[in-house]
Every structure is written in C-alpha cells, then in structure tokens.
PDB file of N, CA and C in Angstrom:
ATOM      1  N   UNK A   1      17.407 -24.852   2.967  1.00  0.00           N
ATOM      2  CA  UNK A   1      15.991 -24.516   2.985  1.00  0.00           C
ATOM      3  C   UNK A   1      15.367 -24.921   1.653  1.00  0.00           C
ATOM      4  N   UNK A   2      13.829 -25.319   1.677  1.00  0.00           N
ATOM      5  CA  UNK A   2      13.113 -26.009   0.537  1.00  0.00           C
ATOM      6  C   UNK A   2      12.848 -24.624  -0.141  1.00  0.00           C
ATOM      7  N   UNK A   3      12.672 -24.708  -1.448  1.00  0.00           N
ATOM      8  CA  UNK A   3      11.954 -23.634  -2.426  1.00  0.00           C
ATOM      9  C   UNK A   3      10.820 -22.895  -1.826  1.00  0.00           C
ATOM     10  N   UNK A   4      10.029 -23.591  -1.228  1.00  0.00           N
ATOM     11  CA  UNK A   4       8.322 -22.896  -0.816  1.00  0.00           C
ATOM     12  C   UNK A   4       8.793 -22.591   0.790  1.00  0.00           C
ATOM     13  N   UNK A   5      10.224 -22.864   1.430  1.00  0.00           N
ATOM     14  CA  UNK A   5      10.105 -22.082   2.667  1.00  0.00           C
ATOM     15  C   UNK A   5      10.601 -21.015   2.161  1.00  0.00           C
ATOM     16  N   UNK A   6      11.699 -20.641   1.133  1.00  0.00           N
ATOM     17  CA  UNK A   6      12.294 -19.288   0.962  1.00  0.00           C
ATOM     18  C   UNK A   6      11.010 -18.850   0.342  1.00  0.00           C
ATOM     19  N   UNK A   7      10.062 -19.188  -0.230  1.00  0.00           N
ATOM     20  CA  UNK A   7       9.267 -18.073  -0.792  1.00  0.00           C
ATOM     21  C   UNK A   7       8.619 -17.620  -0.077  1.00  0.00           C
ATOM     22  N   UNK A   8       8.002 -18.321   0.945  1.00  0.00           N
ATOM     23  CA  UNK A   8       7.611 -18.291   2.149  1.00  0.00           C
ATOM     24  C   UNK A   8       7.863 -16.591   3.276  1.00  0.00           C
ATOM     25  N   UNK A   9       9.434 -16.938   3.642  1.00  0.00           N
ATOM     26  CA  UNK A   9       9.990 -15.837   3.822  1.00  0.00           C
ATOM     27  C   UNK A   9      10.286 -14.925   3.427  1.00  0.00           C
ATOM     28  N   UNK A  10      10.451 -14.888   1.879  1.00  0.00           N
ATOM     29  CA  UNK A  10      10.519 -13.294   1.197  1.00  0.00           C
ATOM     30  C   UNK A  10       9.285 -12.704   1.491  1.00  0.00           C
ATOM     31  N   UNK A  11       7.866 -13.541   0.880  1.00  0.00           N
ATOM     32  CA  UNK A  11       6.668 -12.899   0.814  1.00  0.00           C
ATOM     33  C   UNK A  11       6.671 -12.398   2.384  1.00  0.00           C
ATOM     34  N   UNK A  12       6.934 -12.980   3.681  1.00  0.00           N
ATOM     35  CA  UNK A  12       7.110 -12.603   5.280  1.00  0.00           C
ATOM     36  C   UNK A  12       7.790 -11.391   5.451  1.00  0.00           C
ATOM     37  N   UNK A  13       8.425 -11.380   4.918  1.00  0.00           N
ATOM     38  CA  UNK A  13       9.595 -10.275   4.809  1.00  0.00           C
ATOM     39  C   UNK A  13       9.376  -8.646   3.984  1.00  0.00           C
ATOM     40  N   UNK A  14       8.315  -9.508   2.663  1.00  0.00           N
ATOM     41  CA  UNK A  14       7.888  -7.833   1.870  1.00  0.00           C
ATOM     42  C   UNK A  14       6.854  -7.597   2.575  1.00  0.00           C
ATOM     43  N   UNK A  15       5.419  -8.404   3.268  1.00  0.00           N
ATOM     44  CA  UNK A  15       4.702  -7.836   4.221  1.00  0.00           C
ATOM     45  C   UNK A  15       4.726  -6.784   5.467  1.00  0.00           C
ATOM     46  N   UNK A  16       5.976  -7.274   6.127  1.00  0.00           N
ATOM     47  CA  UNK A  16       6.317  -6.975   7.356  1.00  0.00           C
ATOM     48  C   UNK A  16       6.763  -5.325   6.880  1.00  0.00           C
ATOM     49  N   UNK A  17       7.983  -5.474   6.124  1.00  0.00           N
ATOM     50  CA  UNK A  17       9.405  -4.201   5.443  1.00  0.00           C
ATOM     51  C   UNK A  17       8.329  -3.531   4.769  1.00  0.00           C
ATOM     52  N   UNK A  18       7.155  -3.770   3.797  1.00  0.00           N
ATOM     53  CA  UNK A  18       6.401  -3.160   3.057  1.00  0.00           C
ATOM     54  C   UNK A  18       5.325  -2.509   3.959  1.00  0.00           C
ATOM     55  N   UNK A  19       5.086  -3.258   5.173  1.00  0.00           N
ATOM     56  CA  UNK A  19       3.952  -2.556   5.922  1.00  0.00           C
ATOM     57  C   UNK A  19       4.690  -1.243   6.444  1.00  0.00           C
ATOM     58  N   UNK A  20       5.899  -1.532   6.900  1.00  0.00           N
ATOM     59  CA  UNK A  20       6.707  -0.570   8.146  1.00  0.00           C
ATOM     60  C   UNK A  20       6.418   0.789   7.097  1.00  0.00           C
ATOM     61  N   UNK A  21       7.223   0.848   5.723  1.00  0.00           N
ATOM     62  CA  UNK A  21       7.876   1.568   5.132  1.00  0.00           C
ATOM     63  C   UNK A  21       6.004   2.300   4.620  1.00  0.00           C
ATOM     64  N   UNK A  22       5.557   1.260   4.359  1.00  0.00           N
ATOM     65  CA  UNK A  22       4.562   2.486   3.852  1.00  0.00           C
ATOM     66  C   UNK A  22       3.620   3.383   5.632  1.00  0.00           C
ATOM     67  N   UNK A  23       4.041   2.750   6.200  1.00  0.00           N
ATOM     68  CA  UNK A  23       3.157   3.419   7.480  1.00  0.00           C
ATOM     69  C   UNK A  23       4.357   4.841   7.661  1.00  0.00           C
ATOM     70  N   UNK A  24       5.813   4.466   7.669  1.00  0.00           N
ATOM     71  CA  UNK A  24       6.650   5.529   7.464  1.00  0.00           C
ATOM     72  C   UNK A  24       6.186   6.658   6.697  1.00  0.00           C
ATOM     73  N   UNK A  25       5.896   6.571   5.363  1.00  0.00           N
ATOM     74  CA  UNK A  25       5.653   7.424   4.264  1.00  0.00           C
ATOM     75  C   UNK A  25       4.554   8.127   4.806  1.00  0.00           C
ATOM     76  N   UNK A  26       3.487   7.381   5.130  1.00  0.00           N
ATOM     77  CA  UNK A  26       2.242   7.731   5.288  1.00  0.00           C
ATOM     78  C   UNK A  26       2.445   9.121   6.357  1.00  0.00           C
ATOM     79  N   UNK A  27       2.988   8.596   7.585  1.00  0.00           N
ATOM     80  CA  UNK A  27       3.637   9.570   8.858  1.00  0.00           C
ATOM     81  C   UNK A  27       4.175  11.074   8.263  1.00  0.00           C
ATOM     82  N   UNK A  28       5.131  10.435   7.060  1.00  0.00           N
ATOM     83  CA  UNK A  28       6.104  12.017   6.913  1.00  0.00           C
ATOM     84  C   UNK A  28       4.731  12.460   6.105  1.00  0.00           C
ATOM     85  N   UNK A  29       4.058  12.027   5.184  1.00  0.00           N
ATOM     86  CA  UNK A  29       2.798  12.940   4.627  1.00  0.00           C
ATOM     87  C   UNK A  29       2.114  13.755   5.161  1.00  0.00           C
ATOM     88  N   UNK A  30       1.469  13.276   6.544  1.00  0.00           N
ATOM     89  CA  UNK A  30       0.795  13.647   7.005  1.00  0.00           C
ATOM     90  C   UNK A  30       0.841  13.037   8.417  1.00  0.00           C
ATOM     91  N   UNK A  31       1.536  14.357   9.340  1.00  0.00           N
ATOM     92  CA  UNK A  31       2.198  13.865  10.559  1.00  0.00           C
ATOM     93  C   UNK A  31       1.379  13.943  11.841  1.00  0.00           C
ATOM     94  N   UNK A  32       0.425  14.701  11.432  1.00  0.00           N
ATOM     95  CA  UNK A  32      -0.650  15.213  12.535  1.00  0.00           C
ATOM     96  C   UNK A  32      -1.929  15.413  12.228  1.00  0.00           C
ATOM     97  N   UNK A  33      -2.713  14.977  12.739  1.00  0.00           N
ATOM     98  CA  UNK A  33      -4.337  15.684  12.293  1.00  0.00           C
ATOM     99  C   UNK A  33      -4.691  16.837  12.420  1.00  0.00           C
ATOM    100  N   UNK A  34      -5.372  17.436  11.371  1.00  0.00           N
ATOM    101  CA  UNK A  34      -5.341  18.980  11.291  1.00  0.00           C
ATOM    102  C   UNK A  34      -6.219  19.556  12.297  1.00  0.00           C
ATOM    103  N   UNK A  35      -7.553  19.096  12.617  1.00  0.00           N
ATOM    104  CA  UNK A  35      -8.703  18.886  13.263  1.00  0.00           C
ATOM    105  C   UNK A  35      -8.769  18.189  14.084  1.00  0.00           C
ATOM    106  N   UNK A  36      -9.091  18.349  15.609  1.00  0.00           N
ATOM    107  CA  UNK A  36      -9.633  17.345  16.360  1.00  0.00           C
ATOM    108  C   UNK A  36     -10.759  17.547  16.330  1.00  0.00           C
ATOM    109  N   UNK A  37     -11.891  16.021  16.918  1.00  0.00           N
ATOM    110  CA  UNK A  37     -13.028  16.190  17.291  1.00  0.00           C
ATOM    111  C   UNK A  37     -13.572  16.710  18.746  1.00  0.00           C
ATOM    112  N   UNK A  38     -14.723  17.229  18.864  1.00  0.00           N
ATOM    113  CA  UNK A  38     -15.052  18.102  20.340  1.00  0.00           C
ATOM    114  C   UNK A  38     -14.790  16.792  20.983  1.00  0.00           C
ATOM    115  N   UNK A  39     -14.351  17.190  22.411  1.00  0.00           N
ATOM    116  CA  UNK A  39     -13.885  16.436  23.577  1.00  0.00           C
ATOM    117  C   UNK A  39     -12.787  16.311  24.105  1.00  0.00           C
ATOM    118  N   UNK A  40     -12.322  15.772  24.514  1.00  0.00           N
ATOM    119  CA  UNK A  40     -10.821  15.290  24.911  1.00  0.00           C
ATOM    120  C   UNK A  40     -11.017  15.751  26.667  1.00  0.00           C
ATOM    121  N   UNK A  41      -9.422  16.371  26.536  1.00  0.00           N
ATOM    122  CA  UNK A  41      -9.161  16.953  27.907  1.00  0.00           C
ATOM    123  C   UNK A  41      -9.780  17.395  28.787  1.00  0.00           C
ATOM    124  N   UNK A  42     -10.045  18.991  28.066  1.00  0.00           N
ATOM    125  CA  UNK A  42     -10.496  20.106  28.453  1.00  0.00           C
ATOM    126  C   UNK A  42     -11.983  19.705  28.534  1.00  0.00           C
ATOM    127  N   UNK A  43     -13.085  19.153  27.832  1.00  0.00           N
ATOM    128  CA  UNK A  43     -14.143  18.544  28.023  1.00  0.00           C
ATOM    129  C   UNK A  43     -14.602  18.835  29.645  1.00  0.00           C
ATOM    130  N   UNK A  44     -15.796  19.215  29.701  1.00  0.00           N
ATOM    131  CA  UNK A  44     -16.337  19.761  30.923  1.00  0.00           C
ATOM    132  C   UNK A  44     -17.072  17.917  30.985  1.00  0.00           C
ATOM    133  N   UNK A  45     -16.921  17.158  31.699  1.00  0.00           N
ATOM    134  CA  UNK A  45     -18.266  16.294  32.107  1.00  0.00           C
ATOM    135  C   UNK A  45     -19.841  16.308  32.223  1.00  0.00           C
ATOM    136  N   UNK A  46     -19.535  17.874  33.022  1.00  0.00           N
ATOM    137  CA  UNK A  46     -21.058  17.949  33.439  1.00  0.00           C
ATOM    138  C   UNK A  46     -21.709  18.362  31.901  1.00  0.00           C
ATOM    139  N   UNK A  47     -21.080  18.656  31.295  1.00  0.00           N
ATOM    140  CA  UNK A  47     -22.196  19.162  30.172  1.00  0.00           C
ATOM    141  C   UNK A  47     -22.393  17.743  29.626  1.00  0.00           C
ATOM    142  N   UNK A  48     -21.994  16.303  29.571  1.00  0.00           N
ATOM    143  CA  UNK A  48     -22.549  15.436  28.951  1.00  0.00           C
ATOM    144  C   UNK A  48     -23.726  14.538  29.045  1.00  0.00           C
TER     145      UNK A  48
END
C-alpha cells in the first residue's frame, strides 16, 4: 500500500472507532431522557 492510502485508512478508521466510542460514552452519560415532550402514545387525537 502507497503512503496516502495508509493515511487514508487510519484517518477512516479514527472517524468511524472515534465516532462509535464517543456515541458509547455519550449513552453511558446519559442513557435516557429525563423529560418527554406532551404527546406520544397516550395522546388523545381528538384534542388536536
């Protein structure tokens, strides 16, 4: 492999491993939203 494909692939490689790991971190921080906003399920229709 040429010089600028391996650099190529590391930088591919800390994007990808660096995205996962910080979305990981992010998860164990803060695993759930404390608050939902009005609506969802239970939401009656007719009142909209």
């Amino acid at each position: 492999m040429t010089p600028i494909a391996i650099t190529f692939l590391v930088i591919a490689a800390v994007l990808i491993w660096g995205g996962l790991a910080t979305s990981v971190l992010f998860l164990v921080a803060k695993p759930s939203v404390a608050v939902y906003p009005d609506g969802g399920e239970d939401a009656d229709p007719d009142d909209a």
